[in-house]
Protein backbone atom coordinates (compact mmCIF):
# COMPACT_ATOMS: atom_id res chain seq x y z
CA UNK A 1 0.00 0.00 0.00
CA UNK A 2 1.51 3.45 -0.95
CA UNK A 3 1.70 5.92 1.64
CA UNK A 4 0.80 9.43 0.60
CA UNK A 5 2.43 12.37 2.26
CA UNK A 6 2.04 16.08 1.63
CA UNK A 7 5.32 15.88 -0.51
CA UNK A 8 4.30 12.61 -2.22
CA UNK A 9 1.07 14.78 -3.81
CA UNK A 10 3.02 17.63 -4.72
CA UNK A 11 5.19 15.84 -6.70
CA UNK A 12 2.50 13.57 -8.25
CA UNK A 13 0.57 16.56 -8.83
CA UNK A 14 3.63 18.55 -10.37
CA UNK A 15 4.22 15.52 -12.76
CA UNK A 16 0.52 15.02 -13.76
CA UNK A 17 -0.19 18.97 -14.46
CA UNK A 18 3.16 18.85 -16.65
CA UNK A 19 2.97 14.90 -18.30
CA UNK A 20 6.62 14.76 -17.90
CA UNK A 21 9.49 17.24 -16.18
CA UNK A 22 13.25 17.03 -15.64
CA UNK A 23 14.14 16.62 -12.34
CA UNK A 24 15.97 20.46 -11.59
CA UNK A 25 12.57 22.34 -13.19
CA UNK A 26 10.35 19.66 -11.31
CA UNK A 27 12.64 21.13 -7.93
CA UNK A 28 12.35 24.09 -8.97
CA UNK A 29 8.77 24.10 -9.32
CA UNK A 30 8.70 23.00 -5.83
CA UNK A 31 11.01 25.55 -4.19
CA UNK A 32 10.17 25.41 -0.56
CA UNK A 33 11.86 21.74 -0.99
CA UNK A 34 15.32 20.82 -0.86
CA UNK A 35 17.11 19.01 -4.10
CA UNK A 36 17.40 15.93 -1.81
CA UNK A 37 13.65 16.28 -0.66
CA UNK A 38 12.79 15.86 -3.96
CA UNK A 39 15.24 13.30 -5.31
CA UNK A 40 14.22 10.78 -1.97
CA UNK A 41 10.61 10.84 -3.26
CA UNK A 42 10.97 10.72 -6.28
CA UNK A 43 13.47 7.90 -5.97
CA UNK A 44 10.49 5.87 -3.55
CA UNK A 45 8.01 6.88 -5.80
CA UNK A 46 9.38 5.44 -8.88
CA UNK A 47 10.32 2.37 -7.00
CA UNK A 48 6.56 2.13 -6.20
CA UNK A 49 5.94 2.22 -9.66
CA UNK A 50 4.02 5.52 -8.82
CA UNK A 51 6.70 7.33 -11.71
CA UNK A 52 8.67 6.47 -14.44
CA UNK A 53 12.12 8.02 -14.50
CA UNK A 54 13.81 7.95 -17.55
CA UNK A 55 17.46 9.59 -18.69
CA UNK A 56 17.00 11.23 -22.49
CA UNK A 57 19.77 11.72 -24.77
CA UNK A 58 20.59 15.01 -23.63
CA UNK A 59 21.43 13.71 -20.11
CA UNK A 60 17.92 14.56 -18.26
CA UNK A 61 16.34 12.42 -15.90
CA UNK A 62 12.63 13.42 -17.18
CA UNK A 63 9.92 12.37 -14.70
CA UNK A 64 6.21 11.21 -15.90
CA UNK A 65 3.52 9.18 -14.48
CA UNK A 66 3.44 5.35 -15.74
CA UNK A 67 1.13 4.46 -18.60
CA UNK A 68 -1.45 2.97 -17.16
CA UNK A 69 -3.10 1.57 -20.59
CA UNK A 70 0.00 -0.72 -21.19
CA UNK A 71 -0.65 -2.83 -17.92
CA UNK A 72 2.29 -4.58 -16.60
CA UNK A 73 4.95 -6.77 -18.20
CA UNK A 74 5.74 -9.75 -16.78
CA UNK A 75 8.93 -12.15 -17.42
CA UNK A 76 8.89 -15.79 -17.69
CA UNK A 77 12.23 -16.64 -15.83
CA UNK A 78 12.85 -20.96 -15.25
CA UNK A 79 15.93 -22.05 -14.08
């Protein structure tokens, strides 16, 4: 179950009102937070599955919400 904190909706709300943002104008957006602040929950959020992080060509980490239409891929692993 996914806690939600003050922080965690700002971010998620940030990310949704924008469909995708870079990390530094997703901080910035949020200036009454540290960097770090930021980073941690996005970080937990993205392990969560809540985000996607992804690193673009120009060396970006861009921020977006998962696409919830694809549904989840799953891996047949046998020893």
């Amino acid at each position: 179950m996914a806690s939600h904190t003050p922080v965690t909706d700002r971010i998620l709300g940030a990310v949704q009102r924008t469909h995708e943002c870079d990390l530094d104008t997703l901080t910035n957006s949020l200036s009454d937070l540290s960097w770090s602040q930021v980073f941690l929950e996005v970080d937990r959020l993205s392990r969560q599955g809540q985000v996607m992080v992804t690193l673009n060509s120009g060396g970006r980490y861009l921020i977006r919400l998962p696409d919830t239409t694809k549904g989840f891929v799953t891996h047949d692993v046998r020893p």
